[in-house]
PDB file of N, CA and C in Angstrom:
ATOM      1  N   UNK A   1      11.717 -44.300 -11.229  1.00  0.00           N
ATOM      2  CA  UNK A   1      11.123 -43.214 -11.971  1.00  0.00           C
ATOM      3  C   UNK A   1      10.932 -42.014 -11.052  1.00  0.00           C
ATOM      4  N   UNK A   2      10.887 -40.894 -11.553  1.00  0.00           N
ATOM      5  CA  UNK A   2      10.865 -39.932 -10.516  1.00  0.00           C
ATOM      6  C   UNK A   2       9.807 -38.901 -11.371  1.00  0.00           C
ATOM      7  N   UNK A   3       9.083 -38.313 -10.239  1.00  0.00           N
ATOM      8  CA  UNK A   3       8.051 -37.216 -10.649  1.00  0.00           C
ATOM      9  C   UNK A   3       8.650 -36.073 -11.300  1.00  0.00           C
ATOM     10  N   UNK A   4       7.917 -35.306 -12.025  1.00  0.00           N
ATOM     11  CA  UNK A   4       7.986 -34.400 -12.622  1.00  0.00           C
ATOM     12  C   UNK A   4       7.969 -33.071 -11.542  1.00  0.00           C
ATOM     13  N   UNK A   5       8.544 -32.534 -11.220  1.00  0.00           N
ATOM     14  CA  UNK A   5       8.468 -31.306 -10.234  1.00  0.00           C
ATOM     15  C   UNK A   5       7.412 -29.706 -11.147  1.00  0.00           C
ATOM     16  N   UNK A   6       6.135 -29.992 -10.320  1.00  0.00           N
ATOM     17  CA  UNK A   6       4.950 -28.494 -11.030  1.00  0.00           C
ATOM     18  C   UNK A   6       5.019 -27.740 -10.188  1.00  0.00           C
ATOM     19  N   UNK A   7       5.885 -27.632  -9.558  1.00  0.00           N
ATOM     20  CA  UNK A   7       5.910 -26.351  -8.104  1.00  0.00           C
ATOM     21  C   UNK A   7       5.761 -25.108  -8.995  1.00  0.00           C
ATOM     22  N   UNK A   8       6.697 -25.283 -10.251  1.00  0.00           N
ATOM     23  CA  UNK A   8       6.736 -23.720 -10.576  1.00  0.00           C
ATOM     24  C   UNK A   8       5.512 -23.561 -11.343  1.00  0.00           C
ATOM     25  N   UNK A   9       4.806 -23.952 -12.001  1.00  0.00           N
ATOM     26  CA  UNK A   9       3.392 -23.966 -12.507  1.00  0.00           C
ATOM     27  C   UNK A   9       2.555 -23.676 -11.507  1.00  0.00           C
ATOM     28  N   UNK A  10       2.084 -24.257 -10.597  1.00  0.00           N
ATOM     29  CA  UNK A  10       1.362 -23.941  -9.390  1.00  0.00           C
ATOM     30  C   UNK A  10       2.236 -22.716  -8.826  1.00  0.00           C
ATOM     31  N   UNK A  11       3.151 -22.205  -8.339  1.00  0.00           N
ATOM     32  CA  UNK A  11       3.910 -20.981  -8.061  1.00  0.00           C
ATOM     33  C   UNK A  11       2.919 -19.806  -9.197  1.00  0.00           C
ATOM     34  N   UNK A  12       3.067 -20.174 -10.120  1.00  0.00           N
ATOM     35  CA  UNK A  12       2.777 -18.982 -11.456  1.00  0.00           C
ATOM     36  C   UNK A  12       1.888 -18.549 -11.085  1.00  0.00           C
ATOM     37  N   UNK A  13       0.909 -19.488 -10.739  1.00  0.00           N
ATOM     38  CA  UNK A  13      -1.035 -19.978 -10.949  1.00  0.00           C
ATOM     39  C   UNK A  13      -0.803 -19.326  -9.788  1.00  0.00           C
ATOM     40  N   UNK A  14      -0.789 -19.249  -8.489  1.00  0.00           N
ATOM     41  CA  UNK A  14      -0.868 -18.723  -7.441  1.00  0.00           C
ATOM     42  C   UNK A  14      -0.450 -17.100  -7.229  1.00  0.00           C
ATOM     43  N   UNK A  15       0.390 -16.794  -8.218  1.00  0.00           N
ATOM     44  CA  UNK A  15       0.831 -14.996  -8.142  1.00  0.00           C
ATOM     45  C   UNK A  15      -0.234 -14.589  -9.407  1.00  0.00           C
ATOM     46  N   UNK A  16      -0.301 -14.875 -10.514  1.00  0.00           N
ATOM     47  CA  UNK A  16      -1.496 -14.882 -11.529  1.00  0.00           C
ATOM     48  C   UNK A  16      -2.662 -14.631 -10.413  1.00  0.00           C
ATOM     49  N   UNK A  17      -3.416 -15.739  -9.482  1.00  0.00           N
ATOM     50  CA  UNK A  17      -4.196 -15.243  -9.303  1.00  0.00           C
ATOM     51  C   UNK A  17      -4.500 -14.241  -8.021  1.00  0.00           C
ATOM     52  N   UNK A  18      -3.176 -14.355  -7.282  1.00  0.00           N
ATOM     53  CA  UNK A  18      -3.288 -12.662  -6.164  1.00  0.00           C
ATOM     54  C   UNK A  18      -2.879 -11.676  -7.257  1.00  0.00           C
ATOM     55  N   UNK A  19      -2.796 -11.659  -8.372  1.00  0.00           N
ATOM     56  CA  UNK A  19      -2.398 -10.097  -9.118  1.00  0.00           C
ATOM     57  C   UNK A  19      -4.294  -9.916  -9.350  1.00  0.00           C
ATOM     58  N   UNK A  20      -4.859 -10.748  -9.765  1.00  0.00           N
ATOM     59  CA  UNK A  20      -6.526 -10.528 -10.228  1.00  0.00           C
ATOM     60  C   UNK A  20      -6.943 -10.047  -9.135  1.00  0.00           C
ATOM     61  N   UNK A  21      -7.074 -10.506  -7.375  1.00  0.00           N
ATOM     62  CA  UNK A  21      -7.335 -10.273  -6.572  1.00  0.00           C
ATOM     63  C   UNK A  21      -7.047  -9.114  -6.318  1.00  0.00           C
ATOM     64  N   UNK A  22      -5.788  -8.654  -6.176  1.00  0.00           N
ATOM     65  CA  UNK A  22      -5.157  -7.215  -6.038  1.00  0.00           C
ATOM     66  C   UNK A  22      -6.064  -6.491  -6.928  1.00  0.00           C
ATOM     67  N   UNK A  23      -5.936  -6.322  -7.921  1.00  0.00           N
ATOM     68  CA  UNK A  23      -6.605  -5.867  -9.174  1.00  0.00           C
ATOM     69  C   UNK A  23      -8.246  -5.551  -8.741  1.00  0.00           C
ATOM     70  N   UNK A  24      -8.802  -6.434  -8.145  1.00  0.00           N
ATOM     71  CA  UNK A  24     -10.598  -6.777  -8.020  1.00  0.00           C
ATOM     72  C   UNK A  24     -10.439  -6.094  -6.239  1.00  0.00           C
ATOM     73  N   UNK A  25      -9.411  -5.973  -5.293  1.00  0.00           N
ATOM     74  CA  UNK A  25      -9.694  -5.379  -4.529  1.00  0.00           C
ATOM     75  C   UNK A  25      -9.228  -3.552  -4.118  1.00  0.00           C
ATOM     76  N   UNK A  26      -8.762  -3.230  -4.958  1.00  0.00           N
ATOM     77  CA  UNK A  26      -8.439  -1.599  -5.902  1.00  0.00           C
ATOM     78  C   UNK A  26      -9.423  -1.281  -6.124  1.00  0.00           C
ATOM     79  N   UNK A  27     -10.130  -1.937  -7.308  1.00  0.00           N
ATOM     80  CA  UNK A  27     -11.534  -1.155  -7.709  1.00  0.00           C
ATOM     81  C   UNK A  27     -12.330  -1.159  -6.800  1.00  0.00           C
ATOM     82  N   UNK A  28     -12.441  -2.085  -5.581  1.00  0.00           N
ATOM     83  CA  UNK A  28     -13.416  -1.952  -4.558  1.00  0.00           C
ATOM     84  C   UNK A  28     -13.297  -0.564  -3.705  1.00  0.00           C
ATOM     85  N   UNK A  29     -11.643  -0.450  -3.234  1.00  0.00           N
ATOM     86  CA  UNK A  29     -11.457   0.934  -3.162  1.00  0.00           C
ATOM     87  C   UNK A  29     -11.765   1.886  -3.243  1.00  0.00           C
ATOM     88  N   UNK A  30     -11.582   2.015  -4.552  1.00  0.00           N
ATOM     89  CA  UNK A  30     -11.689   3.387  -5.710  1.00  0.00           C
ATOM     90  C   UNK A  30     -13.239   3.746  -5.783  1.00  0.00           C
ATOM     91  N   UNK A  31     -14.062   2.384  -6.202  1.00  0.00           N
ATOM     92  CA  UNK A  31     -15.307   2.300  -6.192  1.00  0.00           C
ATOM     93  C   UNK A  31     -16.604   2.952  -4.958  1.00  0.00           C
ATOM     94  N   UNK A  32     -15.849   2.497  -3.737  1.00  0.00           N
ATOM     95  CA  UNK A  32     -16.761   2.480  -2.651  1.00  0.00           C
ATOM     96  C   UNK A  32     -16.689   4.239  -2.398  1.00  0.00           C
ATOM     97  N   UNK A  33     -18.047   4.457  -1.576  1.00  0.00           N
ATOM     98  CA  UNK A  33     -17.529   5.378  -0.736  1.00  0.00           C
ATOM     99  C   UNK A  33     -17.735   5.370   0.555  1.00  0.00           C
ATOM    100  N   UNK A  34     -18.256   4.264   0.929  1.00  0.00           N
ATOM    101  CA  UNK A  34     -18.470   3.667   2.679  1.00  0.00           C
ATOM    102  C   UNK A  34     -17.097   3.549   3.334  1.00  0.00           C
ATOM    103  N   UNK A  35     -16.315   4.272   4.781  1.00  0.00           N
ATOM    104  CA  UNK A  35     -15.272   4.377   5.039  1.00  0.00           C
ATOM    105  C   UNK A  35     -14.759   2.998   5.838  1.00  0.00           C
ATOM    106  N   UNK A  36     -15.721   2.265   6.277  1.00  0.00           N
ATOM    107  CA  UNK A  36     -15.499   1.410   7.242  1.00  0.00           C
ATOM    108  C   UNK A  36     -15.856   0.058   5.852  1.00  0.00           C
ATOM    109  N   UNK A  37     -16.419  -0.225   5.382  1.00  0.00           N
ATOM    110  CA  UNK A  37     -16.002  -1.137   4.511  1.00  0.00           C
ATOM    111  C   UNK A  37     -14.820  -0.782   3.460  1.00  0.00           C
ATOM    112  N   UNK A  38     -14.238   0.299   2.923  1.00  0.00           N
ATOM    113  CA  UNK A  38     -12.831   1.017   2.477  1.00  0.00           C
ATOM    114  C   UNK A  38     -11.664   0.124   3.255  1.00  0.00           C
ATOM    115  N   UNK A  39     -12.062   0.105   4.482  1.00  0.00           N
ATOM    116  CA  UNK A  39     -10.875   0.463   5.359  1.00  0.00           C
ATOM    117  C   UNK A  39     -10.548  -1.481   5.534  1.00  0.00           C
ATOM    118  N   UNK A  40     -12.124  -2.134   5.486  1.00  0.00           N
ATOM    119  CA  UNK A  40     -11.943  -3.659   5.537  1.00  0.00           C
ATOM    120  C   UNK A  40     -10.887  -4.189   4.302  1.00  0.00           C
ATOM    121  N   UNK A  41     -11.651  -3.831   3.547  1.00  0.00           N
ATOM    122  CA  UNK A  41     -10.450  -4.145   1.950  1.00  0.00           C
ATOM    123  C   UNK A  41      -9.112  -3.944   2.224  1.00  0.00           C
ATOM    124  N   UNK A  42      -9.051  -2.540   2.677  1.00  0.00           N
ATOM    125  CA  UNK A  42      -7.655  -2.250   2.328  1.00  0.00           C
ATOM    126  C   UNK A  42      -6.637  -3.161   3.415  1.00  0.00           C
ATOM    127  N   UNK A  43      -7.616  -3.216   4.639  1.00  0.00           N
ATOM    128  CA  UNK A  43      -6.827  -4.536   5.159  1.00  0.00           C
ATOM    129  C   UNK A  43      -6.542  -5.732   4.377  1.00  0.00           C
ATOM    130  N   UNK A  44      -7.122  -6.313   4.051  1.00  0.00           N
ATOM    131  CA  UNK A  44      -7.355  -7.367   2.667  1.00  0.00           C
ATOM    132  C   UNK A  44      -6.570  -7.609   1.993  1.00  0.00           C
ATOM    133  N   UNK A  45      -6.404  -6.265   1.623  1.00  0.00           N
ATOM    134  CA  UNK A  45      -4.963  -5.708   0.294  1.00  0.00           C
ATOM    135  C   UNK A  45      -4.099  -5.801   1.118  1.00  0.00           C
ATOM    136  N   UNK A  46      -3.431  -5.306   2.419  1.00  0.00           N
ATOM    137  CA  UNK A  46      -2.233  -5.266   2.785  1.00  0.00           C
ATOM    138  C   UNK A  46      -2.027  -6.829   2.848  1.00  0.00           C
ATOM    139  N   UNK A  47      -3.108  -7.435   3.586  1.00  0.00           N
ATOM    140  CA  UNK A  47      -2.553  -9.103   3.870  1.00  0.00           C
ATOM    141  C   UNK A  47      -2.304  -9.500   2.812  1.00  0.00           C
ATOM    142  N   UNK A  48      -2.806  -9.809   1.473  1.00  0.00           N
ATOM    143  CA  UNK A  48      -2.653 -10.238   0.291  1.00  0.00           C
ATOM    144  C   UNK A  48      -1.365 -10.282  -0.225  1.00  0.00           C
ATOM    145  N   UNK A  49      -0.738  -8.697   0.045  1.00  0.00           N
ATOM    146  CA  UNK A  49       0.596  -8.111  -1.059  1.00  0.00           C
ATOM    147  C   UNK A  49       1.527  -8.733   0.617  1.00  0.00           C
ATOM    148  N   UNK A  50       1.134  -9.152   1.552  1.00  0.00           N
ATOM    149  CA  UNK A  50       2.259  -9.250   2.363  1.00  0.00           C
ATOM    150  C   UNK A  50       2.194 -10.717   2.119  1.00  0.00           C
ATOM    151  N   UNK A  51       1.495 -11.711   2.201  1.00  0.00           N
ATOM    152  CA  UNK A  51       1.162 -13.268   2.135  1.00  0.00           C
ATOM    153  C   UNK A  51       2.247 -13.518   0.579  1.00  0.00           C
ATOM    154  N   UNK A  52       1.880 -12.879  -0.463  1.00  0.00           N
ATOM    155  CA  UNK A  52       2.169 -12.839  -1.732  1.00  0.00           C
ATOM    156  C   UNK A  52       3.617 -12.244  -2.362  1.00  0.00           C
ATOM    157  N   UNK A  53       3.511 -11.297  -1.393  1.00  0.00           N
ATOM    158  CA  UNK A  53       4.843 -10.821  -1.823  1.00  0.00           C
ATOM    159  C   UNK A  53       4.557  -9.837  -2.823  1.00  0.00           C
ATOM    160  N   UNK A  54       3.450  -8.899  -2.529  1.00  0.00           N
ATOM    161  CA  UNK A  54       3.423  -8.750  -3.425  1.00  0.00           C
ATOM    162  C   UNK A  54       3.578  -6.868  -3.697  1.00  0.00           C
ATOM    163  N   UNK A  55       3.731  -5.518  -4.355  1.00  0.00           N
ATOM    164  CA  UNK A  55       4.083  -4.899  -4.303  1.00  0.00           C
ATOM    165  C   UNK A  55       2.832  -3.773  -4.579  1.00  0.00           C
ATOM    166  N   UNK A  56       2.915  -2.828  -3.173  1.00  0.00           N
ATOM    167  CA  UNK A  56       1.441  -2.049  -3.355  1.00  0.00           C
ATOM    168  C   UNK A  56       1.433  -0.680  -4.363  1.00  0.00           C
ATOM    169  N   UNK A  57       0.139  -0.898  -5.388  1.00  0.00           N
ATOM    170  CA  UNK A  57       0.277  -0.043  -6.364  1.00  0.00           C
ATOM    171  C   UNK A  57       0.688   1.988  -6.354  1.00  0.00           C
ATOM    172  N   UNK A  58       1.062   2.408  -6.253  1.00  0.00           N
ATOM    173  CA  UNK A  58       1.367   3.539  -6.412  1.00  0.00           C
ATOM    174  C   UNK A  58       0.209   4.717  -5.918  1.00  0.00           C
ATOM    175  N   UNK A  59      -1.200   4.480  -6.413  1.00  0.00           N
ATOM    176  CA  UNK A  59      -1.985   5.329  -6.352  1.00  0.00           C
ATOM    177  C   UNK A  59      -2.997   4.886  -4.556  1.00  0.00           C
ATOM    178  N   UNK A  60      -2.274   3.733  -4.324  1.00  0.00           N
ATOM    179  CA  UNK A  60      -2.442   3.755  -2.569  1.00  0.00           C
ATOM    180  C   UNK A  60      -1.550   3.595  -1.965  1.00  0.00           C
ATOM    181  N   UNK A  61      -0.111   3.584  -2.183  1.00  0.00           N
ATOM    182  CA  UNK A  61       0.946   3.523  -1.600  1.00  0.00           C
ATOM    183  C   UNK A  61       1.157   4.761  -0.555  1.00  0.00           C
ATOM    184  N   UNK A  62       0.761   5.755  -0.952  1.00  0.00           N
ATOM    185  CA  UNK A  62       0.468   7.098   0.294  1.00  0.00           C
ATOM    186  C   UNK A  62      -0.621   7.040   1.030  1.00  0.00           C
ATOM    187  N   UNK A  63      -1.507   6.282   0.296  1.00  0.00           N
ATOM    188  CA  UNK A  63      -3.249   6.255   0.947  1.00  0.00           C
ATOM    189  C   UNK A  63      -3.529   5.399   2.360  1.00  0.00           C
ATOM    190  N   UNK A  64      -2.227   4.435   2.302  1.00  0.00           N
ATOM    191  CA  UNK A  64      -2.319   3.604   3.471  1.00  0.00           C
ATOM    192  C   UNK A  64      -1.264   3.897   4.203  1.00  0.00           C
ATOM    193  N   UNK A  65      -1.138   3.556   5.588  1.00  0.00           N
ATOM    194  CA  UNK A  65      -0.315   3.997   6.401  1.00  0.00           C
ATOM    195  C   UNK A  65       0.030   3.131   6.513  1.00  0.00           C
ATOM    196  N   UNK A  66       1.549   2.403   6.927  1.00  0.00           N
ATOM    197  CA  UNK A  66       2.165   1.525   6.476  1.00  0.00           C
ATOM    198  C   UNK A  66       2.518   0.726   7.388  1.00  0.00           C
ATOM    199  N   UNK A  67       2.067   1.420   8.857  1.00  0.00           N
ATOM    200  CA  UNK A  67       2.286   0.467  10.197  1.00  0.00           C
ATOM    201  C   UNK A  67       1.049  -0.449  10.778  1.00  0.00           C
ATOM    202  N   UNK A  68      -0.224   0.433  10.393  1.00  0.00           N
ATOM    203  CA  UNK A  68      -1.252  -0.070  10.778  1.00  0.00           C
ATOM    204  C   UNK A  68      -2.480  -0.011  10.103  1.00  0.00           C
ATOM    205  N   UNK A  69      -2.257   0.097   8.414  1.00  0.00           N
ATOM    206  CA  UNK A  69      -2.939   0.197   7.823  1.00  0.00           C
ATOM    207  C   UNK A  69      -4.129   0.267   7.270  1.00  0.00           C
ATOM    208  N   UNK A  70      -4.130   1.683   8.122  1.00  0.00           N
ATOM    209  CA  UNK A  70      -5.429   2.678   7.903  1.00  0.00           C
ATOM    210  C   UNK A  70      -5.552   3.633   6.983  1.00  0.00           C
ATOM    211  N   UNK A  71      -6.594   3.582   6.387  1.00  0.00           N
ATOM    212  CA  UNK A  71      -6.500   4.497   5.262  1.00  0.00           C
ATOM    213  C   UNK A  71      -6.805   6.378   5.111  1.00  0.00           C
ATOM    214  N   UNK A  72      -5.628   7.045   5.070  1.00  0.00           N
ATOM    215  CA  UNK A  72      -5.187   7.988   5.566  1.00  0.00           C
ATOM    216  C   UNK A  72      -6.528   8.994   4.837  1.00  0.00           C
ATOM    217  N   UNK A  73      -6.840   9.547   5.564  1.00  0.00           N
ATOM    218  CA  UNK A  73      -7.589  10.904   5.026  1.00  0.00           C
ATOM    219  C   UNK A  73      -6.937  12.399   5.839  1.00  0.00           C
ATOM    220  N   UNK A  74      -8.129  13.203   5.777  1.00  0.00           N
ATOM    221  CA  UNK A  74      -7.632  14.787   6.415  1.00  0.00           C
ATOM    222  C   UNK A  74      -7.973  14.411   8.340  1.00  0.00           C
ATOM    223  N   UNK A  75      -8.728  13.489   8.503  1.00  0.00           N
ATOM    224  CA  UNK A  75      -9.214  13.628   9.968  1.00  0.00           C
ATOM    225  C   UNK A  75      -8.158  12.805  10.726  1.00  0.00           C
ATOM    226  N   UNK A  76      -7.770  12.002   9.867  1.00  0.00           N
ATOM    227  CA  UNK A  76      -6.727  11.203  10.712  1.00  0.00           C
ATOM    228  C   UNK A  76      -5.232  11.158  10.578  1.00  0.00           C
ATOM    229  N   UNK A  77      -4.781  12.352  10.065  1.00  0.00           N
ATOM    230  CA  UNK A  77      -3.405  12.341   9.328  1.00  0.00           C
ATOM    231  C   UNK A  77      -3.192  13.774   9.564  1.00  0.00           C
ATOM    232  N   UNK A  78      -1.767  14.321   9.914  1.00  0.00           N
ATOM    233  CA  UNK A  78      -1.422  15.771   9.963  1.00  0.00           C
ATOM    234  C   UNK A  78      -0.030  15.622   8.818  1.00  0.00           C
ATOM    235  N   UNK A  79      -0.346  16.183   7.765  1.00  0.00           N
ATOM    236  CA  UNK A  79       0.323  16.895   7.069  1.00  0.00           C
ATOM    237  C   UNK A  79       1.274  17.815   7.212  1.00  0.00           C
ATOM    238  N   UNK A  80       2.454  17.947   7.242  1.00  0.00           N
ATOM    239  CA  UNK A  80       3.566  19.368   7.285  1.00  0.00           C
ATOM    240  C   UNK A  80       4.674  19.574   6.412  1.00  0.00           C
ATOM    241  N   UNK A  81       4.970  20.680   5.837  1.00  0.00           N
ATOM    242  CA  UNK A  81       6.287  20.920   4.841  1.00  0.00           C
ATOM    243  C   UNK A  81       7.007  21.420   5.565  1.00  0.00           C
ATOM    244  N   UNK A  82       8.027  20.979   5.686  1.00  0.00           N
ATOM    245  CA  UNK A  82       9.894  21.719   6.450  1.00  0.00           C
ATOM    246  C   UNK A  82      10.767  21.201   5.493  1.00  0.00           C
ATOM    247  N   UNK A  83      11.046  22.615   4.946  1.00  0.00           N
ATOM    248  CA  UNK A  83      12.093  22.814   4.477  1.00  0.00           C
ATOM    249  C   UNK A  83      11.957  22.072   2.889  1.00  0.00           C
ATOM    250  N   UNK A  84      10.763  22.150   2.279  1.00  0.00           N
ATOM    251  CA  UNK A  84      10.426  21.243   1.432  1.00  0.00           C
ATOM    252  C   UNK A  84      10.457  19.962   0.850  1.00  0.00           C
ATOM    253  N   UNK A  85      10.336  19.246   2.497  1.00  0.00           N
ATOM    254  CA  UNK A  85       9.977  17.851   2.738  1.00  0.00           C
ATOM    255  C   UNK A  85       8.639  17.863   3.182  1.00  0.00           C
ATOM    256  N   UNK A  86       7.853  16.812   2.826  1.00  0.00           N
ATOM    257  CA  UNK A  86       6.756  16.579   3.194  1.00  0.00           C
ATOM    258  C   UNK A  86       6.743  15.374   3.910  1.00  0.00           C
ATOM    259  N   UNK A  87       6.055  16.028   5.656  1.00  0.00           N
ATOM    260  CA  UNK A  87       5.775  14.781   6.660  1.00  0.00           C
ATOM    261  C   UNK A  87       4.405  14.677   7.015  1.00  0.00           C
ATOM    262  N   UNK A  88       4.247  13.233   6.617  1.00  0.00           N
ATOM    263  CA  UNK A  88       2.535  12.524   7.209  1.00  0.00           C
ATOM    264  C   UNK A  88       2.880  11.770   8.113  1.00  0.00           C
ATOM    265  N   UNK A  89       2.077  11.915   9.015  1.00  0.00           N
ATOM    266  CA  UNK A  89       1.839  11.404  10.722  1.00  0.00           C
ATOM    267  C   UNK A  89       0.525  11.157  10.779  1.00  0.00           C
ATOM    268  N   UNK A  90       0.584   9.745  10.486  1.00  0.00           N
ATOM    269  CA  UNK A  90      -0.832   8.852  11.314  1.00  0.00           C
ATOM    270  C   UNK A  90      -1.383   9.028  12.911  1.00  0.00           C
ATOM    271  N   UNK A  91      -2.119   9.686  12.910  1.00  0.00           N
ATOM    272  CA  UNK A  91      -2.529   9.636  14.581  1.00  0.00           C
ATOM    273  C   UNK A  91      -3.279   8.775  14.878  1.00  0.00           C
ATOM    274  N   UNK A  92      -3.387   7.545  14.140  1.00  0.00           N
ATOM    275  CA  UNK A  92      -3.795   6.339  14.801  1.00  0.00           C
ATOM    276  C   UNK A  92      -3.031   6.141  15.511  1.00  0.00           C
ATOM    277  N   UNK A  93      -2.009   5.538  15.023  1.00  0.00           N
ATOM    278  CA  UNK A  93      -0.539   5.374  15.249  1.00  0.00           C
ATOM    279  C   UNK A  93       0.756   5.822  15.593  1.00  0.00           C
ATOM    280  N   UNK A  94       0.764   7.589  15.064  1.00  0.00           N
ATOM    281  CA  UNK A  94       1.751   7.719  15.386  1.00  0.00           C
ATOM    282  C   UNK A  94       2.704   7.552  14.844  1.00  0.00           C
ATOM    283  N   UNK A  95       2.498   6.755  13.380  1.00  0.00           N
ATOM    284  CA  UNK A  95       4.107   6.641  12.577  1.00  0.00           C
ATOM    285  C   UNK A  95       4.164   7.680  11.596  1.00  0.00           C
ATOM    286  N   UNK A  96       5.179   8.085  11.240  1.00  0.00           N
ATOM    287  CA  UNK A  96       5.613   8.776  10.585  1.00  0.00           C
ATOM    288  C   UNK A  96       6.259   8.503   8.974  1.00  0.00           C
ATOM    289  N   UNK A  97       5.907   9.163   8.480  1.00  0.00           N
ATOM    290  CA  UNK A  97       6.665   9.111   6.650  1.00  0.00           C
ATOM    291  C   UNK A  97       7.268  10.521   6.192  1.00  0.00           C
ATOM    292  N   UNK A  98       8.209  10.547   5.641  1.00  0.00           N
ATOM    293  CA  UNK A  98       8.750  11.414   5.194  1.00  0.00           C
ATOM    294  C   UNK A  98       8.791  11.353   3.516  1.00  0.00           C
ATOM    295  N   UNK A  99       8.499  11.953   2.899  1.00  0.00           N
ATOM    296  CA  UNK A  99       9.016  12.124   1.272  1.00  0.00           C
ATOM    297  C   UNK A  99       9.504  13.782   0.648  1.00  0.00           C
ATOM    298  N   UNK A 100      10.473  13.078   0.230  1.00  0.00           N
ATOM    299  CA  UNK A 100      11.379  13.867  -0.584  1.00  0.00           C
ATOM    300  C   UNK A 100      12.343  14.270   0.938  1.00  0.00           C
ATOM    301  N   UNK A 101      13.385  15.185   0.229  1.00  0.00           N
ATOM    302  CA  UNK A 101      14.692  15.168   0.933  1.00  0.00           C
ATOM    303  C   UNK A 101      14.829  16.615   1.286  1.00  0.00           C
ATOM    304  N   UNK A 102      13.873  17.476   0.967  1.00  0.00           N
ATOM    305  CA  UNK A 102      14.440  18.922   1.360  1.00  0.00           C
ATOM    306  C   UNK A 102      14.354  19.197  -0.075  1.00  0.00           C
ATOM    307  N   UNK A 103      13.908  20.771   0.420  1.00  0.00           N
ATOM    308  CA  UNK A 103      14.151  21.568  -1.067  1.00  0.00           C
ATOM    309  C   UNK A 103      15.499  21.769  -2.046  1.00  0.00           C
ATOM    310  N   UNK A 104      16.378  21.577  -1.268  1.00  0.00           N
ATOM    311  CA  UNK A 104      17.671  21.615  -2.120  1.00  0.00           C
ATOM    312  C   UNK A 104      18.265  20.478  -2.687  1.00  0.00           C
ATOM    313  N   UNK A 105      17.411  19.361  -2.230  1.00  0.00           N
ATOM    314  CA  UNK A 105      18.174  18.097  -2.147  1.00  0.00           C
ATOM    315  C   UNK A 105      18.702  17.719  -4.257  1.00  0.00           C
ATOM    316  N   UNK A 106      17.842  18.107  -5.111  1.00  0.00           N
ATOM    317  CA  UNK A 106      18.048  18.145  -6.534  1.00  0.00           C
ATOM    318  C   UNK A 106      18.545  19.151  -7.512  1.00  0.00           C
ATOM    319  N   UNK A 107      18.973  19.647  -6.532  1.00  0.00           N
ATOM    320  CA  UNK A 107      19.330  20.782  -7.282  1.00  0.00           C
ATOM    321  C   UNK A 107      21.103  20.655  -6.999  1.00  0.00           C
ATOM    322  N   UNK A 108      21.605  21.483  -8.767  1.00  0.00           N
ATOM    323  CA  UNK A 108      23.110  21.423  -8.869  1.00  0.00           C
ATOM    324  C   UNK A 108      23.648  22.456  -8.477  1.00  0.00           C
ATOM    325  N   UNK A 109      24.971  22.294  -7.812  1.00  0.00           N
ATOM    326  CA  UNK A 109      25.992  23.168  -6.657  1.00  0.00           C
ATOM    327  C   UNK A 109      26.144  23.989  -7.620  1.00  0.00           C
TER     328      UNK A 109
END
């Protein structure tokens, strides 16, 4: 006789409940305004979506810095437009992000 294989049931049950977690540690986020407990969570959150696999929501996807995930404000982040790209530079760290491609990059010849 051979067992029934529940990996994928327990699999489900286990992303089901890091999506609640994700979910319950956002509003802690959003919620708080203490910077040093902010900054504990959002560690939290990165381990979670990295353990999980799991994919960081949109409205902190710029908010965290993606090497050493600190949560970016005006004191710790330099901002610059060239050429209508926008570059953020963590000075924790030192890493760099770029978004968008240049001002011309959408536009037709």
């Amino acid at each position: 006789m051979s067992r029934k294989n529940s990996s994928g049931r327990s699999k489900r049950h286990r992303r089901s409940a890091a999506n609640v977690n994700q979910a319950e540690l956002i509003d802690l986020i959003e919620a708080s305004n203490d910077l040093e407990f902010k900054q504990t969570v959002a560690n939290k959150l990165v381990d979670l979506n990295r353990k999980h696999r799991l994919k960081m929501p949109k409205s902190l996807q710029s908010r965290i810095c993606h090497k050493c995930s600190v949560i970016t404000n005006s004191t710790n982040t330099r901002v610059r437009v060239k050429n209508g790209m926008i570059i953020k530079t963590c000075l924790v760290c030192n890493h760099i992000r770029r978004y968008g491609s240049g001002a011309k990059f959408n536009r037709g010849n």
